[in-house]
C-alpha atoms as a PDB file:
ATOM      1  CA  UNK A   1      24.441 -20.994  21.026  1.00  0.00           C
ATOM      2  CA  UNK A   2      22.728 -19.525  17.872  1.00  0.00           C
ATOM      3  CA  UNK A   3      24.699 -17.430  15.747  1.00  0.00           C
ATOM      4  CA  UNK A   4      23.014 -15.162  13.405  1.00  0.00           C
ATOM      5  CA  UNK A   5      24.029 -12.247  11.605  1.00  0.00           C
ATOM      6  CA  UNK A   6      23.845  -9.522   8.598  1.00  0.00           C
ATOM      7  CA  UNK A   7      24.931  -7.198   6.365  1.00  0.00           C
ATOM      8  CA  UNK A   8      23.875  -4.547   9.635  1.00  0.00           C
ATOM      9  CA  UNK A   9      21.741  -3.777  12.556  1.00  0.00           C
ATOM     10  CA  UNK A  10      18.738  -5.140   9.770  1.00  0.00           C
ATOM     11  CA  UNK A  11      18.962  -8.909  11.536  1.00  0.00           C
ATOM     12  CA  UNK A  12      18.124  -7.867  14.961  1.00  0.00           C
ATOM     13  CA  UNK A  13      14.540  -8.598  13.321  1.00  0.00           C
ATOM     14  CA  UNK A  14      15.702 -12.010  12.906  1.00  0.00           C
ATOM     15  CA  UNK A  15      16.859 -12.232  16.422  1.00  0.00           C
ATOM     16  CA  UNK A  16      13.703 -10.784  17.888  1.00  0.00           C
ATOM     17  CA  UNK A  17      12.006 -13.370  16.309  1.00  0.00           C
ATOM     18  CA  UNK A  18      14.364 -16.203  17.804  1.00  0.00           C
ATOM     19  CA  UNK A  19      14.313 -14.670  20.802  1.00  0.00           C
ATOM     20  CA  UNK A  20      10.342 -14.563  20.589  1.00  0.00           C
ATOM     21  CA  UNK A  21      10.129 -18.300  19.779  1.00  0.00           C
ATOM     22  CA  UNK A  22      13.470 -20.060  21.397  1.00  0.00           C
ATOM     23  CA  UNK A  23      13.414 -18.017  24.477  1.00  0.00           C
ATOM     24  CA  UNK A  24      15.336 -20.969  25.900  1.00  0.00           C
ATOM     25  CA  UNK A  25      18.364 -20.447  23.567  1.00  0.00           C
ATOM     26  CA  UNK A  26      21.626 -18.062  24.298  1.00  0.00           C
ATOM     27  CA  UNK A  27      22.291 -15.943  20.511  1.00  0.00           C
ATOM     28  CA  UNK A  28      25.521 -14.274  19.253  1.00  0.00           C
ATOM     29  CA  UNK A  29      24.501 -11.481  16.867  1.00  0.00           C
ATOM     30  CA  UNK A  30      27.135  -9.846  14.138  1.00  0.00           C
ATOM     31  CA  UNK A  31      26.341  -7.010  12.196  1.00  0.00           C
ATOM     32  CA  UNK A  32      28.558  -6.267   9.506  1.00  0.00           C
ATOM     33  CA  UNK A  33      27.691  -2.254  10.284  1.00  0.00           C
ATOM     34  CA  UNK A  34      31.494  -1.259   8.575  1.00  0.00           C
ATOM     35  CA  UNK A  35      30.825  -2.576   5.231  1.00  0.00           C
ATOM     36  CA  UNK A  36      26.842  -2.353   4.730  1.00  0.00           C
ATOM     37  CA  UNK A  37      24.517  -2.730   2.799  1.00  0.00           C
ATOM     38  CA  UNK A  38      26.068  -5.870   0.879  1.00  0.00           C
ATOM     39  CA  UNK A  39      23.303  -5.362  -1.328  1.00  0.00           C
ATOM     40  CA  UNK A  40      25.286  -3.460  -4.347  1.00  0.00           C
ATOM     41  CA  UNK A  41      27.841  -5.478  -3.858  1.00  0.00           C
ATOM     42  CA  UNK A  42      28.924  -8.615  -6.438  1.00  0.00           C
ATOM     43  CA  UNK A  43      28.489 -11.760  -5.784  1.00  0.00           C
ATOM     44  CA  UNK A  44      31.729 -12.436  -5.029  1.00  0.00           C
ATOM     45  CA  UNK A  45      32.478 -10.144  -2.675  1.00  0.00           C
ATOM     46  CA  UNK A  46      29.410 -10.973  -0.904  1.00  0.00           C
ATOM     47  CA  UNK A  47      30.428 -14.387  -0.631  1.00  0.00           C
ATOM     48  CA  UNK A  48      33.788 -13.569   0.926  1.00  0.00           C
ATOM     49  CA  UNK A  49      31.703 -11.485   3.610  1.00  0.00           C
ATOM     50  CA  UNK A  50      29.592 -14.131   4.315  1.00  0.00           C
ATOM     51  CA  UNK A  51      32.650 -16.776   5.144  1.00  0.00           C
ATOM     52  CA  UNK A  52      34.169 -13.965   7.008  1.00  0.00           C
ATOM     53  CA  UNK A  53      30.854 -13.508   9.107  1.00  0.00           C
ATOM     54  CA  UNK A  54      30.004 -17.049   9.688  1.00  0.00           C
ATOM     55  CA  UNK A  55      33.881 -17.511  11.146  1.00  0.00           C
ATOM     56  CA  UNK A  56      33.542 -15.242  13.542  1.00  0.00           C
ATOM     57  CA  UNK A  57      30.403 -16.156  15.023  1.00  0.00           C
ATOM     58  CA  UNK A  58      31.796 -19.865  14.983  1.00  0.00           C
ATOM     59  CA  UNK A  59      35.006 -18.706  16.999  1.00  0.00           C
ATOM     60  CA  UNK A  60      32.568 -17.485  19.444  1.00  0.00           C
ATOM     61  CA  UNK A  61      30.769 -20.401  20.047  1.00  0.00           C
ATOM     62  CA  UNK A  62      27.716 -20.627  17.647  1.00  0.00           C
ATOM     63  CA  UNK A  63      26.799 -24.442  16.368  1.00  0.00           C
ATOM     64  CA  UNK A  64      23.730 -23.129  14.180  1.00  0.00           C
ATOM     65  CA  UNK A  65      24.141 -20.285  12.069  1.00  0.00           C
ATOM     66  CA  UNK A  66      21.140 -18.121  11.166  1.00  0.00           C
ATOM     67  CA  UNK A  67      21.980 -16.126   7.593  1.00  0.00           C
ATOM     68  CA  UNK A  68      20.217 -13.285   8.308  1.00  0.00           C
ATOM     69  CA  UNK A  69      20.777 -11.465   5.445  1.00  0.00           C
ATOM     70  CA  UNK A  70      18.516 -11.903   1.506  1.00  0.00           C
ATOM     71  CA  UNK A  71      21.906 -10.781  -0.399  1.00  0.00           C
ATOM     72  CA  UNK A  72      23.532 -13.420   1.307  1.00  0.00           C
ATOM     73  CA  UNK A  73      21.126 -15.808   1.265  1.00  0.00           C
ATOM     74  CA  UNK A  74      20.447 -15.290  -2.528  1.00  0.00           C
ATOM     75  CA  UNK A  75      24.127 -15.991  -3.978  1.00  0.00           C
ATOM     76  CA  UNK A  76      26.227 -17.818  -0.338  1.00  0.00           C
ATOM     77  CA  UNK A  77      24.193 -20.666   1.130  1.00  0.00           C
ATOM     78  CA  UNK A  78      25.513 -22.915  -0.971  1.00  0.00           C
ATOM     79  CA  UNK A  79      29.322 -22.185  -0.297  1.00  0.00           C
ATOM     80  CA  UNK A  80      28.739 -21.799   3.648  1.00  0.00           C
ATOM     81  CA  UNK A  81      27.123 -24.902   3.543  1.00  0.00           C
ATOM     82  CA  UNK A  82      29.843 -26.585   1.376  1.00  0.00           C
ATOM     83  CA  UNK A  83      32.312 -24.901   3.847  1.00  0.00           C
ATOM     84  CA  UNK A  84      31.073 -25.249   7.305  1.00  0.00           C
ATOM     85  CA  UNK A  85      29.826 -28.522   8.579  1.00  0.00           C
ATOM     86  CA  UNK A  86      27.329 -26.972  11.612  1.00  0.00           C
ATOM     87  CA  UNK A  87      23.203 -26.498  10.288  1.00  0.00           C
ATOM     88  CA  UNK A  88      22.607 -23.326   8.274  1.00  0.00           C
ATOM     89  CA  UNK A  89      19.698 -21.519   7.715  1.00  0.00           C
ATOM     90  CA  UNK A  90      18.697 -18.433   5.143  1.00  0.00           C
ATOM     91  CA  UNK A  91      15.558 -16.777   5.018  1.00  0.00           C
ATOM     92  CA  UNK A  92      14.472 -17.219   1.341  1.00  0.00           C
ATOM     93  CA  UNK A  93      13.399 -21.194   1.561  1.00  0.00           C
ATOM     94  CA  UNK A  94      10.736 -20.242   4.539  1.00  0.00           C
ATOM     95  CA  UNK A  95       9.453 -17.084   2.906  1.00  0.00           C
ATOM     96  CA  UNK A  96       8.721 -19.034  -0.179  1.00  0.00           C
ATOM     97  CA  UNK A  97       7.109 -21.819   1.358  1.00  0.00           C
ATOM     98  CA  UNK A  98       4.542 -19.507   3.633  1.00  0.00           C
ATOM     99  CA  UNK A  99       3.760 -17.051   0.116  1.00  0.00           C
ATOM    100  CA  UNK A 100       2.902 -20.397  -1.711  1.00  0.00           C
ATOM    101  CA  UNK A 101       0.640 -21.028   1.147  1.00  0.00           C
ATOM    102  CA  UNK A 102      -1.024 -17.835   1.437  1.00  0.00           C
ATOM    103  CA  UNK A 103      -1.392 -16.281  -2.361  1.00  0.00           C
ATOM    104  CA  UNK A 104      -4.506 -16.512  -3.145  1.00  0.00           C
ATOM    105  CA  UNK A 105      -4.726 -15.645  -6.795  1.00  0.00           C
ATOM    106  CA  UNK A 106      -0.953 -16.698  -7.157  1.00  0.00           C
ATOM    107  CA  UNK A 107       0.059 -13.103  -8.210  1.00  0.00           C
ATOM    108  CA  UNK A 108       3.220 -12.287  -5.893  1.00  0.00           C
ATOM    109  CA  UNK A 109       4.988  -8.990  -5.449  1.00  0.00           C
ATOM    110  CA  UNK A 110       8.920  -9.233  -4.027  1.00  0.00           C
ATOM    111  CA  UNK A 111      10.737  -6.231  -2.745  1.00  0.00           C
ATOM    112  CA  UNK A 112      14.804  -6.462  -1.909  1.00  0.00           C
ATOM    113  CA  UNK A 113      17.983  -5.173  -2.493  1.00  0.00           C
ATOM    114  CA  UNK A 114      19.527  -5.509  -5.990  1.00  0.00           C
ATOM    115  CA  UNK A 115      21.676  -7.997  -5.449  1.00  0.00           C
ATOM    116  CA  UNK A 116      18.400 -10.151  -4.381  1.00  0.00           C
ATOM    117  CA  UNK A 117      16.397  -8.443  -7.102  1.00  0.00           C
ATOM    118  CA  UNK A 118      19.054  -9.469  -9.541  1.00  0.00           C
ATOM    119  CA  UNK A 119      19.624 -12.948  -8.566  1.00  0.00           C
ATOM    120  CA  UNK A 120      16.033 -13.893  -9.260  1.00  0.00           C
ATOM    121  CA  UNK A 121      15.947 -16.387  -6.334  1.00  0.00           C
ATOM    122  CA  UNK A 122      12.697 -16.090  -4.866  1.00  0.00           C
ATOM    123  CA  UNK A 123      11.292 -16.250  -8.516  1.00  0.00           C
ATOM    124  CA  UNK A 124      12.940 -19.072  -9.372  1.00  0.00           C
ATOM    125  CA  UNK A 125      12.185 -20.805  -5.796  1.00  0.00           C
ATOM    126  CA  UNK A 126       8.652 -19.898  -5.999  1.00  0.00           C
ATOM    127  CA  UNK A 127       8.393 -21.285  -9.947  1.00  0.00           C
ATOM    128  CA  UNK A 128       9.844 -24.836  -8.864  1.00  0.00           C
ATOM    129  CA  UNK A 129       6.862 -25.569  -6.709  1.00  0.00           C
ATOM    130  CA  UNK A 130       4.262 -23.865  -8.685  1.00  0.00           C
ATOM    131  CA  UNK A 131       5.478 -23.028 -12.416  1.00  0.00           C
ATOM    132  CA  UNK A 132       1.719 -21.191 -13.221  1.00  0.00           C
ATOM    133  CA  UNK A 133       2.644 -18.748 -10.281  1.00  0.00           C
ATOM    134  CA  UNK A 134       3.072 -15.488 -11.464  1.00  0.00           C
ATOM    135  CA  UNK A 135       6.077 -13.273  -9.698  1.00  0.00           C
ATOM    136  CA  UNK A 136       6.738  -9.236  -9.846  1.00  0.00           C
ATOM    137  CA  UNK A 137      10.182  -8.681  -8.172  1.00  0.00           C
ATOM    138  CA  UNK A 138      11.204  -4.355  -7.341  1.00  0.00           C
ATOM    139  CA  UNK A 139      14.884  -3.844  -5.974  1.00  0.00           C
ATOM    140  CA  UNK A 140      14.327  -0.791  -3.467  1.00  0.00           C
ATOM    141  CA  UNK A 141      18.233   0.319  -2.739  1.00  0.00           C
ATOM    142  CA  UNK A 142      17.442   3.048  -0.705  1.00  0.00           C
ATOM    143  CA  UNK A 143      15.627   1.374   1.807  1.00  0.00           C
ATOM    144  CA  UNK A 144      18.205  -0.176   3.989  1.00  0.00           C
ATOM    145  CA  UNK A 145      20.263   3.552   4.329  1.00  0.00           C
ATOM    146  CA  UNK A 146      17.090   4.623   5.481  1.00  0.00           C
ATOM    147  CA  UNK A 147      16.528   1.861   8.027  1.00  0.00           C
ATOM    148  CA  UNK A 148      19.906   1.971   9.049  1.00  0.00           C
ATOM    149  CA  UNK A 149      19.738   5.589  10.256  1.00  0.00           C
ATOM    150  CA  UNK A 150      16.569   5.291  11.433  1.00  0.00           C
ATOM    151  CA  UNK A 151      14.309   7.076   9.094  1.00  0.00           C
ATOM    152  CA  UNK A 152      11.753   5.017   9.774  1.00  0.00           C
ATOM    153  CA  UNK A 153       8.536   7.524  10.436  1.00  0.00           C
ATOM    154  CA  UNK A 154       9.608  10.068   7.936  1.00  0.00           C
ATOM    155  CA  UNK A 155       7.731  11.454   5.314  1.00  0.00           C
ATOM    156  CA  UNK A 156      10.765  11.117   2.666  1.00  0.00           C
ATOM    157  CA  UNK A 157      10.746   7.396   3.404  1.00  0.00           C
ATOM    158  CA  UNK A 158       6.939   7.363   3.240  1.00  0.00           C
ATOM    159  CA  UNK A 159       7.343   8.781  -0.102  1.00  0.00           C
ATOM    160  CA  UNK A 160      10.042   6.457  -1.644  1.00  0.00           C
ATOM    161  CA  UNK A 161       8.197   3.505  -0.250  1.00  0.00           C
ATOM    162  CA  UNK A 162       5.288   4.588  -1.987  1.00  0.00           C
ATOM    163  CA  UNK A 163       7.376   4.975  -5.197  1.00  0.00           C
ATOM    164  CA  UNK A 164       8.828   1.761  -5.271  1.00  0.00           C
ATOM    165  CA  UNK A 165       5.771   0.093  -4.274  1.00  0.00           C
ATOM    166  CA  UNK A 166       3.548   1.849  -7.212  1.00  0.00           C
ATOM    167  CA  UNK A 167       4.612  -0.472 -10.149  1.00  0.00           C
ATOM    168  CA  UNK A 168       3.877  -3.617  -7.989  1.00  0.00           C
ATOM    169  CA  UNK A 169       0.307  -2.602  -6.947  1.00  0.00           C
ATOM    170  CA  UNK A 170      -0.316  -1.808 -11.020  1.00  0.00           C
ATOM    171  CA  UNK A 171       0.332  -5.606 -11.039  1.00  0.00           C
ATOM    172  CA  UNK A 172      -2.159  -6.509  -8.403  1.00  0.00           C
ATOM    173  CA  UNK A 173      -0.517  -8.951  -6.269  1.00  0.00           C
ATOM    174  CA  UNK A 174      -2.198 -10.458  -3.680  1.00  0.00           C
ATOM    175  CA  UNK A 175       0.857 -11.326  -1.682  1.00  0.00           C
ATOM    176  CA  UNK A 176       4.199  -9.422  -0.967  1.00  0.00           C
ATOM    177  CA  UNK A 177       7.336 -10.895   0.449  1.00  0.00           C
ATOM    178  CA  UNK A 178       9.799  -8.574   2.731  1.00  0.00           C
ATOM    179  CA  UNK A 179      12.714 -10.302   0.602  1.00  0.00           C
ATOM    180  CA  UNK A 180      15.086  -7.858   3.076  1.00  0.00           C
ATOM    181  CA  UNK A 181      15.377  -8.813   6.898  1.00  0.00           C
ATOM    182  CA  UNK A 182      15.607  -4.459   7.344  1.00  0.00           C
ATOM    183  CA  UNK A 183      12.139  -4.319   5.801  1.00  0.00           C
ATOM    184  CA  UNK A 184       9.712  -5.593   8.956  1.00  0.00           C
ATOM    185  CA  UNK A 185      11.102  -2.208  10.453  1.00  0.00           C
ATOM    186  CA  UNK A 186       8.809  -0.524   7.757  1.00  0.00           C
ATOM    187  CA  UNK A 187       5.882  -3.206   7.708  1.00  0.00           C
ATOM    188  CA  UNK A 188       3.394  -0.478   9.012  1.00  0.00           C
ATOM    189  CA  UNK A 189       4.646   1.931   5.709  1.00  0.00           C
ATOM    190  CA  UNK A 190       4.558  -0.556   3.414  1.00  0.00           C
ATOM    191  CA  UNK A 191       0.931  -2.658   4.257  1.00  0.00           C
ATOM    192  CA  UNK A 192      -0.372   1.240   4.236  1.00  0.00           C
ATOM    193  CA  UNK A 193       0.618   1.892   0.584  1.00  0.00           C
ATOM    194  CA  UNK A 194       0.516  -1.559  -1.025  1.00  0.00           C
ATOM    195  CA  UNK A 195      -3.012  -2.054   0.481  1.00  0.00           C
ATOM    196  CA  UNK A 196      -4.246  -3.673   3.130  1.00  0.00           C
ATOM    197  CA  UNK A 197      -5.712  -6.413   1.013  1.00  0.00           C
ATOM    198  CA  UNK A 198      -2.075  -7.950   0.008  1.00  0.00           C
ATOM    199  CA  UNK A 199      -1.007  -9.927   2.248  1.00  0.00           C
ATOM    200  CA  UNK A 200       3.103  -9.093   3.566  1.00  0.00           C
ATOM    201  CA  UNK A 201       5.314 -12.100   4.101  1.00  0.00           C
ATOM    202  CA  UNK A 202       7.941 -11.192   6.814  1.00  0.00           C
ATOM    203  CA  UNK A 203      11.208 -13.821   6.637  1.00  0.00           C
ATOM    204  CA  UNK A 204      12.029 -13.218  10.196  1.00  0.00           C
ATOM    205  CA  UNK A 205       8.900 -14.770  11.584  1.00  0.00           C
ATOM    206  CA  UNK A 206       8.999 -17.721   9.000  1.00  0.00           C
ATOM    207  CA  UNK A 207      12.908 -18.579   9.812  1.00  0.00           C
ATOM    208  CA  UNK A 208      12.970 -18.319  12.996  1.00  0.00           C
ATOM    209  CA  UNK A 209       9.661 -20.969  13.230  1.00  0.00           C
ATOM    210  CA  UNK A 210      11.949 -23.172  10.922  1.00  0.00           C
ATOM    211  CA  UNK A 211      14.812 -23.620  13.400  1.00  0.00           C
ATOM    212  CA  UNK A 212      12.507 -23.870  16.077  1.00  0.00           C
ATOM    213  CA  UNK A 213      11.382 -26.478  14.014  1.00  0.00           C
ATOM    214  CA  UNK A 214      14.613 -28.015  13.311  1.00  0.00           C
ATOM    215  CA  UNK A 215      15.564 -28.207  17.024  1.00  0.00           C
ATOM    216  CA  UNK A 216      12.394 -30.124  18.118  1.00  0.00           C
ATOM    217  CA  UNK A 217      13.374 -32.905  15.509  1.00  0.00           C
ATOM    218  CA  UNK A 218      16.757 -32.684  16.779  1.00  0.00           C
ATOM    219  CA  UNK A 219      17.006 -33.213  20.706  1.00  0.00           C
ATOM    220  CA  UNK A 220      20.429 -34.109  20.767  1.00  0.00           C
ATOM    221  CA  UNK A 221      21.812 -30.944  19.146  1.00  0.00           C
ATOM    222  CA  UNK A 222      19.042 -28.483  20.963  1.00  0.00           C
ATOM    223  CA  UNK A 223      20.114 -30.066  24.254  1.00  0.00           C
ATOM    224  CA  UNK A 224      23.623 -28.882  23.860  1.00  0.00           C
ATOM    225  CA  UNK A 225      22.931 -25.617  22.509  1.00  0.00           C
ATOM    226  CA  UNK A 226      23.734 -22.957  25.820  1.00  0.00           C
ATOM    227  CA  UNK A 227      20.676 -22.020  27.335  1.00  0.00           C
ATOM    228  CA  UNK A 228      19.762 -18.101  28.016  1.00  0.00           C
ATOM    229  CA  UNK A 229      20.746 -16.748  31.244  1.00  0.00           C
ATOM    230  CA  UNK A 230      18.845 -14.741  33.877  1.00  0.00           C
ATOM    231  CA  UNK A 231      16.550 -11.531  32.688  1.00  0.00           C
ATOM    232  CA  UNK A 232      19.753 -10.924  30.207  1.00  0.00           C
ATOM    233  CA  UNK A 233      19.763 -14.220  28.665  1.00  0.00           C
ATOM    234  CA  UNK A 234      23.379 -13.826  28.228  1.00  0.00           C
ATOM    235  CA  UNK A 235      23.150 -12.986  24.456  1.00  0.00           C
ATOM    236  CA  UNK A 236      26.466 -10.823  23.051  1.00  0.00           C
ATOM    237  CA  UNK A 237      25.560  -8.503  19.947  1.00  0.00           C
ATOM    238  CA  UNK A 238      28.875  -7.604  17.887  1.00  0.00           C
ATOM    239  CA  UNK A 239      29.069  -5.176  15.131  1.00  0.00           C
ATOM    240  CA  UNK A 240      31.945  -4.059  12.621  1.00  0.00           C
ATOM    241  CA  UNK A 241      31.650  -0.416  13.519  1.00  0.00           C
ATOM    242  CA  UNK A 242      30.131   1.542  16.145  1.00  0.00           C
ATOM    243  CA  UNK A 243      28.476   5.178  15.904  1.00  0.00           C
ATOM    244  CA  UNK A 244      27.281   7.372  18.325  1.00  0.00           C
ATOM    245  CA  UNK A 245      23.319   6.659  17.430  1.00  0.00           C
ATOM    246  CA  UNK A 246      23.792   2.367  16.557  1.00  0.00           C
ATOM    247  CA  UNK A 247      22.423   1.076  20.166  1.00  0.00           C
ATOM    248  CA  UNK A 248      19.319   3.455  19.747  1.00  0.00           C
ATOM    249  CA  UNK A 249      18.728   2.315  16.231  1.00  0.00           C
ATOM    250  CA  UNK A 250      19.274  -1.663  17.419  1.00  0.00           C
ATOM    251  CA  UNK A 251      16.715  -0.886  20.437  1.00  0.00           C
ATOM    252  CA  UNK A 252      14.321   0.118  17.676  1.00  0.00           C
ATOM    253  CA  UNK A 253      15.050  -3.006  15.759  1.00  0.00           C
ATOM    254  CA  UNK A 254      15.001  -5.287  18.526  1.00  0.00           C
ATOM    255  CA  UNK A 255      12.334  -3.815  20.903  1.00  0.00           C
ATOM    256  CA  UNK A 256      14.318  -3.962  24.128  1.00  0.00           C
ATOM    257  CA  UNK A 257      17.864  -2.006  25.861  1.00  0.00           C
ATOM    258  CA  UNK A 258      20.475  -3.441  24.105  1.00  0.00           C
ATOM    259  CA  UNK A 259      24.499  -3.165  24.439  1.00  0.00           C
ATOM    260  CA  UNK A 260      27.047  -3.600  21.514  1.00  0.00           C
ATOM    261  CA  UNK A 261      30.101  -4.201  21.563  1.00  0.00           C
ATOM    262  CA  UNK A 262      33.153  -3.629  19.052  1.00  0.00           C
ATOM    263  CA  UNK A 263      34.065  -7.110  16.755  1.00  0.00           C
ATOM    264  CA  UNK A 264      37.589  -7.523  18.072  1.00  0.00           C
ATOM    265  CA  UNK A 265      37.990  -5.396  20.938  1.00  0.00           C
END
C-alpha cells in the first residue's frame, strides 16, 4: 500500500497522479484538515506533524510513504527518513530535476507557502546542479485557504493570484514551479496571468513518475505492495477533521466520488 499525505485535502493532487500512473497500487490518503495549512508554522512544529502523519499511515499498512506536502518536504525529509526505515518520497527533488530540464533561459520563478519560501530549498536544490541558474522565489499564504474552501473560479482569487504573480513576471522567468501540492487546483489561473509562454512545473505529476520509477527498479518491494481492488480500488482517504463541504472539495481535487472518513473513528 502507498501512503501519502498533507497538510489537507491539497495532496489528493498527488494521489490523482498515483492513481493516474500506478493504477495497479491500493493508497491510504491522510489529510491533516484539523491543523492546516502547516505552512506558517515553524519548523519544528512541522516536523512533529510530519512524524505524527507518517505513523499513522504506517499503522495502517503503508510501506512507501509519499510526503505530499512542500512545507514538509522543505524542513522533514531528513528526520522521517532518519526515523522510519520504509522508502520516502517529497516532491521538491522531482520538481527540480524536470525545471532544470525545461528552463530555457535558466530564469525560474517559485511560488509556495512561507515556510517553503523561507527555507530556500528549491533555490538551493536548483543552484547545486546549475550554480549560473538564476531563481525568483514569492510565498503566496493565502492561496491554500482559498483552495481549501474551494475558491477556486472566483474573481477574488483571480485577483490575488494575479498579485502575487506580478513581481515574478517583472523578472521574466521562463519557468515556474507549483512549489505547493494545493496549487495544480489553480494551474488554469495561474498559466493565464503568468503567461502562457512560462512554462508551470506541477510536483504531483513529477513525483508520482518518480515512484513509479522506483517500483520498476524494485520488483520485490512493488510485488508486495496490495494491489487496487475492483472499480473502488480499495483506497481509504482519512482526514483530521471533517466539515460539511470537505468530500465536495476532495471530489474537486481528485476528479472522482470520493468518501472520507474520520482519523480515529
Amino acid at each position: 500500500m502507498i501512503g501519502i499525505f498533507d497538510s489537507g485535502i491539497g495532496g489528493l493532487t498527488v494521489v490523482r497522479e498515483v492513481l493516474k500512473q500506478l493504477p495497479r497500487y491500493r493508497i491510504v490518503y491522510f489529510g491533516d484538515t484539523a491543523r492546516t495549512p502547516y505552512g506558517p508554522k515553524s519548523p519544528r512544529t512541522i516536523i512533529e506533524y510530519a512524524l505524527e502523519d507518517t505513523e499513522f499511515l504506517l499503522k495502517q499498512g503503508a510501506q512507501i510513504i509519499v510526503v505530499a506536502c512542500n512545507s514538509v518536504s522543505s524542513v522533514a525529509t531528513a528526520v522521517l527518513k532518519e526515523r522510519f526505515r520504509v522508502p520516502i518520497f517529497e516532491v521538491i527533488a522531482p520538481a527540480v530535476r524536470t525545471t532544470l530540464a525545461l528552463t530555457r533561459r535558466r530564469r525560474v520563478g517559485i511560488i509556495g507557502t512561507r515556510a517553503t519560501i523561507d527555507s530556500g530549498v528549491y533555490e538551493r536544490s536548483l543552484k547545486a546542479l546549475d550554480p549560473e541558474i538564476q531563481v525568483f522565489s514569492h510565498p503566496c499564504p493565502l492561496l491554500v485557504p482559498l483552495v481549501e474552501e474551494g475558491w477556486l473560479k472566483r474573481t477574488e482569487t483571480k485577483q490575488i493570484v494575479r498579485k502575487y504573480l506580478y513581481p515574478l513576471k517583472l523578472k521574466q522567468i521562463d519557468t515556474l514551479v507549483l512549489g505547493c501540492t494545493h496549487y495544480p487546483l489553480l494551474k488554469g489561473i495561474i498559466q493565464t496571468k503568468i503567461g502562457r509562454r512560462v512554462r508551470v512545473i506541477d510536483s504531483s505529476q513529477e513525483v508520482a513518475a518518480w515512484v513509479k520509477t522506483y517500483l520498476e527498479e524494485n520488483p520485490t518491494l512493488a510485488g508486495s505492495l496490495s494491489a487496487a481492488e475492483g472499480e473502488g480500488g480499495g483506497h481509504r482517504f482519512f482526514v483530521s477533521d471533517l466539515t460539511p463541504n470537505s468530500e465536495a472539495i476532495a471530489r474537486d481535487f481528485l476528479g472522482r466520488p470520493i468518501t472520507l472518513e474520520m482519523a480515529g473513528d
